[in-house]
N, C-alpha and C. Protein backbone atom coordinates (compact mmCIF):
# COMPACT_ATOMS: atom_id res chain seq x y z
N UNK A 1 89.36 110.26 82.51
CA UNK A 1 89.87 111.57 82.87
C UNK A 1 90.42 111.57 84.29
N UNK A 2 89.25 111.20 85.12
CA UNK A 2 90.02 111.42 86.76
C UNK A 2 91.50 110.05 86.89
N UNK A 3 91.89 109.36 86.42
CA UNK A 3 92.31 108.38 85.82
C UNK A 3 93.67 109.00 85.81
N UNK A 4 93.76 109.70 84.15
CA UNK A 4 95.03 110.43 83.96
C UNK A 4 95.30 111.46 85.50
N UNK A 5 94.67 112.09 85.72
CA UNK A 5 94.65 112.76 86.63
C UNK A 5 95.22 112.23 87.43
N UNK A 6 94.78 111.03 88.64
CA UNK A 6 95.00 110.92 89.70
C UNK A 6 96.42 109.73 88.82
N UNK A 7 96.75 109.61 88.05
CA UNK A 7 98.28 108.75 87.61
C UNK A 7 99.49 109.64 87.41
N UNK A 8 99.05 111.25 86.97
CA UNK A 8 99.98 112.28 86.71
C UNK A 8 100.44 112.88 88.20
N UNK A 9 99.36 113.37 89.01
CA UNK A 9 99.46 113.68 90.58
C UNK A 9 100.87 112.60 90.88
N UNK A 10 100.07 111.19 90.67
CA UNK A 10 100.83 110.23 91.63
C UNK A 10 102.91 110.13 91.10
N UNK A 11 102.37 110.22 89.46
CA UNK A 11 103.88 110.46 89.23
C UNK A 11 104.40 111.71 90.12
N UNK A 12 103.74 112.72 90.01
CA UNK A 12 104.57 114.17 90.84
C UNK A 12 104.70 113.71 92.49
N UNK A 13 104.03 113.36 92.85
CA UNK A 13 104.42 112.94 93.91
C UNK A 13 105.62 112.55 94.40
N UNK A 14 105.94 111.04 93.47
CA UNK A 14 106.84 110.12 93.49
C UNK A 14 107.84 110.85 93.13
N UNK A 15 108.03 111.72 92.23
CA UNK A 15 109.50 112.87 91.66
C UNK A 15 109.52 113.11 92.85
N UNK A 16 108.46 114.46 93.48
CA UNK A 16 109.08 115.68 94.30
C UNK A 16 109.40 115.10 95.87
N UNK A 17 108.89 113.76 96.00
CA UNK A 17 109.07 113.17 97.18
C UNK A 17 110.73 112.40 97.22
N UNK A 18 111.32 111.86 96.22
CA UNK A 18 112.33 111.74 95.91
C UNK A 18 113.72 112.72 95.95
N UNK A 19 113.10 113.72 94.79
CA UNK A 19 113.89 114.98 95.22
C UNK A 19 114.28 115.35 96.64
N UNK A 20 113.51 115.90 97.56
CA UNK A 20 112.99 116.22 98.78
C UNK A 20 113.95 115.42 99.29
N UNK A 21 113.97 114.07 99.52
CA UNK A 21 114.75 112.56 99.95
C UNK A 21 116.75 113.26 100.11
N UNK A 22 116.55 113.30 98.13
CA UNK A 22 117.75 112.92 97.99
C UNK A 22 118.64 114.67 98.29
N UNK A 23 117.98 115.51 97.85
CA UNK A 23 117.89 117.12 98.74
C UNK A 23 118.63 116.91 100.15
N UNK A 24 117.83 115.98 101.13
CA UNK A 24 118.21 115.93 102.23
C UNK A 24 119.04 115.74 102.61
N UNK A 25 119.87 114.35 101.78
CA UNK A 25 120.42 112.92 102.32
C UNK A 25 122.10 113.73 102.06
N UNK A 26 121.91 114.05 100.70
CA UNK A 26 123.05 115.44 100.38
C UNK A 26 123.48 116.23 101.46
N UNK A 27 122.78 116.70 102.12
CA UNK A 27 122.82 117.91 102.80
C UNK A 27 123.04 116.85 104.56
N UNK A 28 122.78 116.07 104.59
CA UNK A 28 123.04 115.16 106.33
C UNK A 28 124.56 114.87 105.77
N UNK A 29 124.78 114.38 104.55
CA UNK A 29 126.19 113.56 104.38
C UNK A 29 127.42 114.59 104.33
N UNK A 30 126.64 115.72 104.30
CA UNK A 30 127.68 117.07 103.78
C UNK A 30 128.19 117.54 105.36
N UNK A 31 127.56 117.28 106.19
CA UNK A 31 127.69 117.65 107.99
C UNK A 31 129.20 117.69 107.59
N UNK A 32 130.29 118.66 108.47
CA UNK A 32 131.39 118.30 108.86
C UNK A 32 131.41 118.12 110.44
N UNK A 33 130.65 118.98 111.25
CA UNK A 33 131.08 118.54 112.23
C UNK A 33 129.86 118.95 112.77
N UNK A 34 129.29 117.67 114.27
CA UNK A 34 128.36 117.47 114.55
C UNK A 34 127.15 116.98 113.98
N UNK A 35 125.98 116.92 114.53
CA UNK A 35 125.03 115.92 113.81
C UNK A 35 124.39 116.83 112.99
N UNK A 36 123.63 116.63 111.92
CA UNK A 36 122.96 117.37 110.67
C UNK A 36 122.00 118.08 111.67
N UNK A 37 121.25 119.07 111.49
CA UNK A 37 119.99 119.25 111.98
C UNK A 37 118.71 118.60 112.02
N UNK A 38 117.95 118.94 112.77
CA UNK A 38 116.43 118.50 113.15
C UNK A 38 115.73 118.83 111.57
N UNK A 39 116.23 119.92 111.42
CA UNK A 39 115.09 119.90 109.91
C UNK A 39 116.14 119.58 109.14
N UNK A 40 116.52 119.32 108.73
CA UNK A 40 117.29 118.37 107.28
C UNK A 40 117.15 117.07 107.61
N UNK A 41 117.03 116.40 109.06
CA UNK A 41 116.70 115.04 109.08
C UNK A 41 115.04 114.71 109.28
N UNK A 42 114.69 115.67 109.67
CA UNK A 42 113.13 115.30 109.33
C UNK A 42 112.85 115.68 107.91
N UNK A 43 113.50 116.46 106.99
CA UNK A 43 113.21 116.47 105.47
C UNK A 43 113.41 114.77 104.53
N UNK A 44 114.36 114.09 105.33
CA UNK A 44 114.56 112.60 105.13
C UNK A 44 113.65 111.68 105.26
N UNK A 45 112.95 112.28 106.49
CA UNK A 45 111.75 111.27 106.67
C UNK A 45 110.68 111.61 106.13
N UNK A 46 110.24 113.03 105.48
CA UNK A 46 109.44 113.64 104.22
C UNK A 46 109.20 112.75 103.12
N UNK A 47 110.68 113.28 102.61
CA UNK A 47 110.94 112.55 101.49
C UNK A 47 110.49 110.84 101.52
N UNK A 48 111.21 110.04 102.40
CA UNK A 48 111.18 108.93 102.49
C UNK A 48 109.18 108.42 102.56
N UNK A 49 108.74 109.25 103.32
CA UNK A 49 107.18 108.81 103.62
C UNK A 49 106.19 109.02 102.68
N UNK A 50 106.71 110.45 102.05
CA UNK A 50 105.98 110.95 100.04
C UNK A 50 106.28 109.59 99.54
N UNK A 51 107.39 109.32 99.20
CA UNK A 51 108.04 108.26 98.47
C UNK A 51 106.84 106.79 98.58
N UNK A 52 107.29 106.56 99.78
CA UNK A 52 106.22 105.57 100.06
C UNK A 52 104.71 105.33 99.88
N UNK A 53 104.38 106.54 100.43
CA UNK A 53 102.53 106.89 100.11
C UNK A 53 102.10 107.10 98.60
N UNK A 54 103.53 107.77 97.82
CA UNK A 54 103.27 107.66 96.51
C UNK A 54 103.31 105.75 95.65
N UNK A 55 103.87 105.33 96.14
CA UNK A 55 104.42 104.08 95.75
C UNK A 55 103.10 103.26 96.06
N UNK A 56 102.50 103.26 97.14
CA UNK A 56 101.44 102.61 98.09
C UNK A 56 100.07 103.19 96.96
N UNK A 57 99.87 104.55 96.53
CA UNK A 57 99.02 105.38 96.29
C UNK A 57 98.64 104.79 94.16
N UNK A 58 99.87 104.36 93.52
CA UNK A 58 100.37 104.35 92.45
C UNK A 58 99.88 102.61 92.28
N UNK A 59 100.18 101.74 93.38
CA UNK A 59 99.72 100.22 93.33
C UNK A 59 98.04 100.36 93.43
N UNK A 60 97.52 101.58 94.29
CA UNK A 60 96.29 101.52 94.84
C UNK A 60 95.08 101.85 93.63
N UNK A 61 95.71 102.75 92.27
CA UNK A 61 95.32 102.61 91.46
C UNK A 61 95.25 101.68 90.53
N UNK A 62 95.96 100.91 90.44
CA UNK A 62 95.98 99.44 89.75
C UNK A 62 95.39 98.07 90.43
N UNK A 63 95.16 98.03 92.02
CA UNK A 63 94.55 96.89 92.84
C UNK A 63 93.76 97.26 93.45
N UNK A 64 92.79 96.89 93.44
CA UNK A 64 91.23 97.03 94.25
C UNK A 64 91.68 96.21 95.84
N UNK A 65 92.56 95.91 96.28
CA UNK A 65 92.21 95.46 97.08
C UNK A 65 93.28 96.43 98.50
N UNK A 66 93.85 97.25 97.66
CA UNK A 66 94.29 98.67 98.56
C UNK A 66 93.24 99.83 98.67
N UNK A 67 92.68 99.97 99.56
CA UNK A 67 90.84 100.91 99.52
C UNK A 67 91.82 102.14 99.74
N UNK A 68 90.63 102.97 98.89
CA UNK A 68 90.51 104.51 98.70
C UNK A 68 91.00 104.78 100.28
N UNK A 69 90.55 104.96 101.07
CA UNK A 69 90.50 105.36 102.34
C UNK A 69 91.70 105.17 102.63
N UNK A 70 92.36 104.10 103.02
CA UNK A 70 94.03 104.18 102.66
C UNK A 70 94.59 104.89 102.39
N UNK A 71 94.66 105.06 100.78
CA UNK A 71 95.45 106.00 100.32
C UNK A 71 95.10 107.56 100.41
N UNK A 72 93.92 107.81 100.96
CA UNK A 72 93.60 109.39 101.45
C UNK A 72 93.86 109.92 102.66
N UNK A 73 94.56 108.93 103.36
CA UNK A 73 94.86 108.76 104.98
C UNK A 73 96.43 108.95 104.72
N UNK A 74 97.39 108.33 103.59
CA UNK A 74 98.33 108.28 103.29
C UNK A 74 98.80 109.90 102.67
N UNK A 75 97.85 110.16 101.95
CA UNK A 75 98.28 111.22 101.28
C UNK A 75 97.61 112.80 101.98
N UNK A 76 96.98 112.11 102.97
CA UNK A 76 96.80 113.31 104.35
C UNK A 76 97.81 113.38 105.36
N UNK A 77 98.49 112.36 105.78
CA UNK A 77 99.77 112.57 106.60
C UNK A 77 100.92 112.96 105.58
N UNK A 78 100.86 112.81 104.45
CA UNK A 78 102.08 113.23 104.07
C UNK A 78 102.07 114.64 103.71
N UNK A 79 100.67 115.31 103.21
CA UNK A 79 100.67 116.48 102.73
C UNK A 79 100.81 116.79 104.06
N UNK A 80 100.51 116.67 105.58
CA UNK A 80 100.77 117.60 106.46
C UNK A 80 102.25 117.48 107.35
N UNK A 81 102.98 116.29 106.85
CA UNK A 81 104.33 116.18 107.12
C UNK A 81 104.94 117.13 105.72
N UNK A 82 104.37 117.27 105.05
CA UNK A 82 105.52 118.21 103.93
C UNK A 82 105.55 119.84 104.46
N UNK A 83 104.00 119.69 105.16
CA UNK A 83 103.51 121.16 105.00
C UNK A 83 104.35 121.75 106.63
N UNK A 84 104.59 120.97 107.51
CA UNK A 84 105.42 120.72 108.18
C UNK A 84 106.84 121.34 108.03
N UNK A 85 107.88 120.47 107.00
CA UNK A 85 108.75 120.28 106.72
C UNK A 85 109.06 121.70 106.17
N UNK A 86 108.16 122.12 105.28
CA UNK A 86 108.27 123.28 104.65
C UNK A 86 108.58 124.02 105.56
N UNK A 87 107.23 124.21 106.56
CA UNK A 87 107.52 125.56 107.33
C UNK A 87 108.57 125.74 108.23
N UNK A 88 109.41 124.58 108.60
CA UNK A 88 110.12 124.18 109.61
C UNK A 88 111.58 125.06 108.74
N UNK A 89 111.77 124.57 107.06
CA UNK A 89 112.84 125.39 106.73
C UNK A 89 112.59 126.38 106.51
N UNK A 90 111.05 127.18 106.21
CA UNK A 90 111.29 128.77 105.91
C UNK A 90 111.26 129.16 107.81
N UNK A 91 111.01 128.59 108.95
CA UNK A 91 111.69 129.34 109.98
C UNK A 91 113.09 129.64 109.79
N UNK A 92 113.73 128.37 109.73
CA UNK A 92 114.91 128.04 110.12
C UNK A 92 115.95 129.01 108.96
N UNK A 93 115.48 129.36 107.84
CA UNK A 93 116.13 130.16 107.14
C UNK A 93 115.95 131.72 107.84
N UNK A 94 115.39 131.82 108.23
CA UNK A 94 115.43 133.65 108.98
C UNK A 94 115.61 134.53 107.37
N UNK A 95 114.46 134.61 106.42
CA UNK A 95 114.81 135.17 105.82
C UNK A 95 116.17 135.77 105.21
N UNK A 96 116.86 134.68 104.78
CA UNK A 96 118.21 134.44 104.40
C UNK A 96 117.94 134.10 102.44
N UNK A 97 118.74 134.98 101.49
CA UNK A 97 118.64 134.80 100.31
C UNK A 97 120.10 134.25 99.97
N UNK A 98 119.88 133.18 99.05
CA UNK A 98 121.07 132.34 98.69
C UNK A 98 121.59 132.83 97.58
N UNK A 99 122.30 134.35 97.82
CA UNK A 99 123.11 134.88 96.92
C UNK A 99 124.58 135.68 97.49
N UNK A 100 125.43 135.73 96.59
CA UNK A 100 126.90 135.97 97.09
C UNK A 100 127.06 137.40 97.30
N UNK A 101 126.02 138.31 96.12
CA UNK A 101 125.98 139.44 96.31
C UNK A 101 125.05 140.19 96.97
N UNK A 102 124.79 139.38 98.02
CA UNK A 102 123.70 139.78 99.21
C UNK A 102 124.89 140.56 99.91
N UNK A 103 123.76 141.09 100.71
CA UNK A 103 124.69 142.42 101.97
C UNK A 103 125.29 141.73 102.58
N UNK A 104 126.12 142.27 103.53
CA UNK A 104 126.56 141.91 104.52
C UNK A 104 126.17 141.39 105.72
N UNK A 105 125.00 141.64 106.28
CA UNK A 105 124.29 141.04 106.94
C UNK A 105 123.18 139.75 106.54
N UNK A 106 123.51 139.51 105.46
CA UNK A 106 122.55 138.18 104.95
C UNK A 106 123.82 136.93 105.08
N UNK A 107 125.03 137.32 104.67
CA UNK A 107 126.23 136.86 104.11
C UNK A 107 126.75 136.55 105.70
N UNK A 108 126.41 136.49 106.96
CA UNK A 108 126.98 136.77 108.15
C UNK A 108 125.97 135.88 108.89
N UNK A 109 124.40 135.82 108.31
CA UNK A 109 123.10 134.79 108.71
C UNK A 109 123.58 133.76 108.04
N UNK A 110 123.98 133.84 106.86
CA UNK A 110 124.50 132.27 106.03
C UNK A 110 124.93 131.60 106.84
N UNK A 111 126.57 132.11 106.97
CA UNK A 111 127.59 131.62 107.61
C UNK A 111 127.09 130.93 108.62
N UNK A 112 126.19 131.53 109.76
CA UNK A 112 125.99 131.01 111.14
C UNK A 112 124.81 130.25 111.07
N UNK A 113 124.33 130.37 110.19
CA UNK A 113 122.72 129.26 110.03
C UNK A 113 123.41 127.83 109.81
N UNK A 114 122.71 127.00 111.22
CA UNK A 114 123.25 125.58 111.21
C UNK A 114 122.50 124.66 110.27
N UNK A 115 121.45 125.68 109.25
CA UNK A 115 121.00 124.26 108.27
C UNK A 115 122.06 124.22 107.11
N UNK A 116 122.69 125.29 106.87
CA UNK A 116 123.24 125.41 105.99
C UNK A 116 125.20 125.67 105.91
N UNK A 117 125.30 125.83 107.08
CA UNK A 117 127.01 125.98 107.76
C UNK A 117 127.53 124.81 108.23
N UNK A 118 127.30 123.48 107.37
CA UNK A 118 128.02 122.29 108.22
C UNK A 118 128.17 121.82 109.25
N UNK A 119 128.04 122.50 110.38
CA UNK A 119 128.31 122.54 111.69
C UNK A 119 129.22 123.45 112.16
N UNK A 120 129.53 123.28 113.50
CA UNK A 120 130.24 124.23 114.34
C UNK A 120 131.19 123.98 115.09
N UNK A 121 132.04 123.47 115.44
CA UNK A 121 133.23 123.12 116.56
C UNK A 121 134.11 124.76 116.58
N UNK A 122 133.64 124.88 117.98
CA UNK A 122 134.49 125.44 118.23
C UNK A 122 134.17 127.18 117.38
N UNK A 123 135.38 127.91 117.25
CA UNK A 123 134.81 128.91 116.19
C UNK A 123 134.92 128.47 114.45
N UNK A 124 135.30 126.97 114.62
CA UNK A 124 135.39 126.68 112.99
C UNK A 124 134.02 126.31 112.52
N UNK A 125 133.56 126.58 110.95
CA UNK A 125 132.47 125.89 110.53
C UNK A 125 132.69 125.05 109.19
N UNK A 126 131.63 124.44 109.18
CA UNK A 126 131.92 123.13 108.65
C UNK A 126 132.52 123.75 106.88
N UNK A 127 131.38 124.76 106.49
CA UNK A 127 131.52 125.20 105.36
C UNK A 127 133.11 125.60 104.85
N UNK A 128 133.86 125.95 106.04
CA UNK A 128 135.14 126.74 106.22
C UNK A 128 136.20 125.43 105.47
N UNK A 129 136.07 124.28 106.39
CA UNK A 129 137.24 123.67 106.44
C UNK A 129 136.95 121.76 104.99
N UNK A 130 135.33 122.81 104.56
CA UNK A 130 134.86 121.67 103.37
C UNK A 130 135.85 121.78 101.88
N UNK A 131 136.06 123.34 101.53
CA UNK A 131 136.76 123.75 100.92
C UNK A 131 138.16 124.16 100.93
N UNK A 132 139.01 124.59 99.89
CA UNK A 132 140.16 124.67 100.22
C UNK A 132 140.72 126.06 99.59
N UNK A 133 139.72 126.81 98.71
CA UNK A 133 140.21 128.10 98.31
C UNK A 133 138.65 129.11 98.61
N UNK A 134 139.38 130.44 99.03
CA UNK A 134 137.78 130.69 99.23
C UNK A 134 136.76 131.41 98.42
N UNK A 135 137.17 130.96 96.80
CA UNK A 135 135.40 130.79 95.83
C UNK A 135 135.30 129.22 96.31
N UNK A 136 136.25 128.36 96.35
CA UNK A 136 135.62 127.22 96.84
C UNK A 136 134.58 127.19 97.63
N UNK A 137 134.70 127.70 98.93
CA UNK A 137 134.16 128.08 100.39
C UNK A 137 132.91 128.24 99.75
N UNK A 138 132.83 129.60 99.11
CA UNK A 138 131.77 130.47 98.87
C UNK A 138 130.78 129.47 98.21
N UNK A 139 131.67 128.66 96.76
CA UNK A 139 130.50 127.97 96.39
C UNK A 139 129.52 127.01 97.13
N UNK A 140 130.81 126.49 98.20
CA UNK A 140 130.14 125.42 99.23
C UNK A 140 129.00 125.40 99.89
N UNK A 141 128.99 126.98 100.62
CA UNK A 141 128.17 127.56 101.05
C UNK A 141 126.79 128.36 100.50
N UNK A 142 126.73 128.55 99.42
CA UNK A 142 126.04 128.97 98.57
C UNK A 142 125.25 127.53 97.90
N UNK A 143 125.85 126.98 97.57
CA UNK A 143 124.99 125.28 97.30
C UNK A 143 124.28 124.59 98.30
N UNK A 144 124.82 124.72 99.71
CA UNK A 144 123.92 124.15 100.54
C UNK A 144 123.10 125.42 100.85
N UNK A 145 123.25 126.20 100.81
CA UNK A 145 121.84 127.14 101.31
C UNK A 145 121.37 126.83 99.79
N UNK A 146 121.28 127.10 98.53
CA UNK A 146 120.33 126.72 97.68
C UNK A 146 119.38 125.35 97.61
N UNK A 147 120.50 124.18 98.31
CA UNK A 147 119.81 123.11 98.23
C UNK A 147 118.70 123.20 99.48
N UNK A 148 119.27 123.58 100.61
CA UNK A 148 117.87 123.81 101.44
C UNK A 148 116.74 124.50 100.86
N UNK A 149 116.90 125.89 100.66
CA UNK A 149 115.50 126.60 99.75
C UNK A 149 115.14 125.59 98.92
N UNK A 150 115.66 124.82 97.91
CA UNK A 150 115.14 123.86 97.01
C UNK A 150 113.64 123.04 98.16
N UNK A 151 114.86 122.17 99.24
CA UNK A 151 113.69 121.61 100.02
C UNK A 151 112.57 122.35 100.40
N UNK A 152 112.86 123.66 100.90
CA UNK A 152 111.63 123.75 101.44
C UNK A 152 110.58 124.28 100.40
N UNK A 153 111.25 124.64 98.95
CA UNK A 153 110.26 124.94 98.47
C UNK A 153 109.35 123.99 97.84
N UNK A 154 110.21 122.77 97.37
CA UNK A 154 109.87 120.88 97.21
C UNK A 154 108.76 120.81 97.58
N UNK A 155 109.11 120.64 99.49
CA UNK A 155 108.05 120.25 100.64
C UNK A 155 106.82 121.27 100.40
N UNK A 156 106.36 122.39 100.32
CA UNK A 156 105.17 123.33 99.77
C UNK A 156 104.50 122.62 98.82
N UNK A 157 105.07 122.52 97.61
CA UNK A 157 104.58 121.92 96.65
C UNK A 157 104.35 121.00 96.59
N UNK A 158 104.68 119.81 97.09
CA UNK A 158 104.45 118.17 97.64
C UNK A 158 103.34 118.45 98.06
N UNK A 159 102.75 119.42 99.73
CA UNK A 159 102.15 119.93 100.07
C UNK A 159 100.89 119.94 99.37
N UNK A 160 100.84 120.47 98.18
CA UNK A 160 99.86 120.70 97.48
C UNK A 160 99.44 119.89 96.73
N UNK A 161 100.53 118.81 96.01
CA UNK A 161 99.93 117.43 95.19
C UNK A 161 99.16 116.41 96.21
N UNK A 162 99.43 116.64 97.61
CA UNK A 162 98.86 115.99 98.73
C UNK A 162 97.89 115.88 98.71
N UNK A 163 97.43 117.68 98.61
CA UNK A 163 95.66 118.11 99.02
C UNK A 163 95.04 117.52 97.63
N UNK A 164 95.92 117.45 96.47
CA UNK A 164 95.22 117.86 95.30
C UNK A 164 94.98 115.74 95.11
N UNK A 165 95.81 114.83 95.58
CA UNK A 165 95.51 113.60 95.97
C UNK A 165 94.54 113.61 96.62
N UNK A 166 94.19 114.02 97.37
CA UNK A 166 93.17 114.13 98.73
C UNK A 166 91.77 113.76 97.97
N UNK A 167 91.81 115.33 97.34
CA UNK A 167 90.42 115.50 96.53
C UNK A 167 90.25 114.40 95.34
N UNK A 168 91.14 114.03 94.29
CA UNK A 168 90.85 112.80 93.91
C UNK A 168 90.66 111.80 94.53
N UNK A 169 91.12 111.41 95.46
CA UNK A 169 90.95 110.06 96.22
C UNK A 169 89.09 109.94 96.89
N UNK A 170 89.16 111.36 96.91
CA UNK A 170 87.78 111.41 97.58
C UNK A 170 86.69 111.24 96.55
N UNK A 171 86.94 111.90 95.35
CA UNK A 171 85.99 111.65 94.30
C UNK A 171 85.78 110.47 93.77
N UNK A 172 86.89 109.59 94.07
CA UNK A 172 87.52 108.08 93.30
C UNK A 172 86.41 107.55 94.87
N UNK A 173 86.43 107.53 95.97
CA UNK A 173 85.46 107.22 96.51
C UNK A 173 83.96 106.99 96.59
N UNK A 174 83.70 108.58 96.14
CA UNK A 174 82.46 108.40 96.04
C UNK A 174 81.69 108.09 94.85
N UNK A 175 82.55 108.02 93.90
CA UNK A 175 82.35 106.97 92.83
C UNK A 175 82.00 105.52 92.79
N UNK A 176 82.59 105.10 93.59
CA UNK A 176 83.07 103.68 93.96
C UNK A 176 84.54 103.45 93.36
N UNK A 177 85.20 103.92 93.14
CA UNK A 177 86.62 103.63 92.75
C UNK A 177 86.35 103.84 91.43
N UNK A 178 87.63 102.97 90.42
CA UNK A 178 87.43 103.12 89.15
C UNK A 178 87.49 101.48 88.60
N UNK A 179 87.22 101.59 87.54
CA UNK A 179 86.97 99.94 87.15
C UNK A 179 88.00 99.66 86.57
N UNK A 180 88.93 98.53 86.21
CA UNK A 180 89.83 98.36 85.29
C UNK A 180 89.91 98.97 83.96
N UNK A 181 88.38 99.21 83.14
CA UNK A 181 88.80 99.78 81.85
C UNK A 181 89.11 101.00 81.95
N UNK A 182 89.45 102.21 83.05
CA UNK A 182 89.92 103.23 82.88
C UNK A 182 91.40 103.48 83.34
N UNK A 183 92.06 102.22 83.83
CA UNK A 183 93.28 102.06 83.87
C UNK A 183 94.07 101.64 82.45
């Protein structure tokens, strides 16, 4: 039982840490002008470190010779780098909803929010000059603010397969681990 458990966790992990990754990598490559932000490039290194601790966490159930403690150390920095990551984009969104038929004043936070506006030169933004008709624009802009909410809502939930690793890893401890026949 704790078995399936801690192999299903580790798959979710490995998804939402991926997601999270490739969420990001989208959203740095999409920059038009100037460098991506602080939180979309620390969502890279999220992603990238879930990824890993899941990968590390996933061998650790199959080899006795990767200790519990490891992987509860692994999956404690990552749940508090997600939990991190998370909160870093619900600042950075200023209560901003990723819809077209938002007011006017949500539609005006879009535009100027640098996680989600490409960048800035000047009075141009990146979102402006990505597209070439403006539902183009709109969709442009409307996809990267969805793909951010995606991340940060990812990173929460990562967050939580973290803690919920945590507590298996700890029980898989004080067990003494698990023996091969429950793999």
């Amino acid at each position: 039982m704790l078995a399936g458990v801690a192999i299903g966790l580790r798959v979710f992990q490995l998804i939402f840490a991926i997601a999270i990754l490739g969420l990001a990598v989208t959203l740095v490559k999409a920059q038009v002008y100037g460098n991506a932000p602080t939180t979309t490039k620390y969502s890279t290194f999220t992603g990238g470190f879930g990824t890993f601790a899941a990968v590390v966490g996933a061998l650790g159930l199959f080899l006795e010779s990767i200790p519990d403690l490891l992987n509860i150390a692994l999956d404690a920095l990552s749940a508090v780098f997600f939990l991190a990551g998370g909160i870093a984009w619900a600042i950075g969104f200023q209560g901003i909803i990723c819809k077209s038929d938002a007011s006017e004043e949500n539609a005006r936070k879009m535009i100027e929010n640098p996680l989600m506006n490409m960048g800035k030169n000047g009075q141009r933004y990146g979102w402006w000059d990505a597209g070439n008709s403006d539902d183009e624009r709109e969709k442009i802009l409307l996809s990267s603010c969805q793909k951010g909410f995606s991340d940060e809502i990812l990173q929460f939930i990562a967050c939580g397969i973290g803690l919920g690793l945590i507590g298996v890893g700890y029980v898989r401890m004080r067990r003494g681990g698990l023996s091969a026949s429950y793999v």
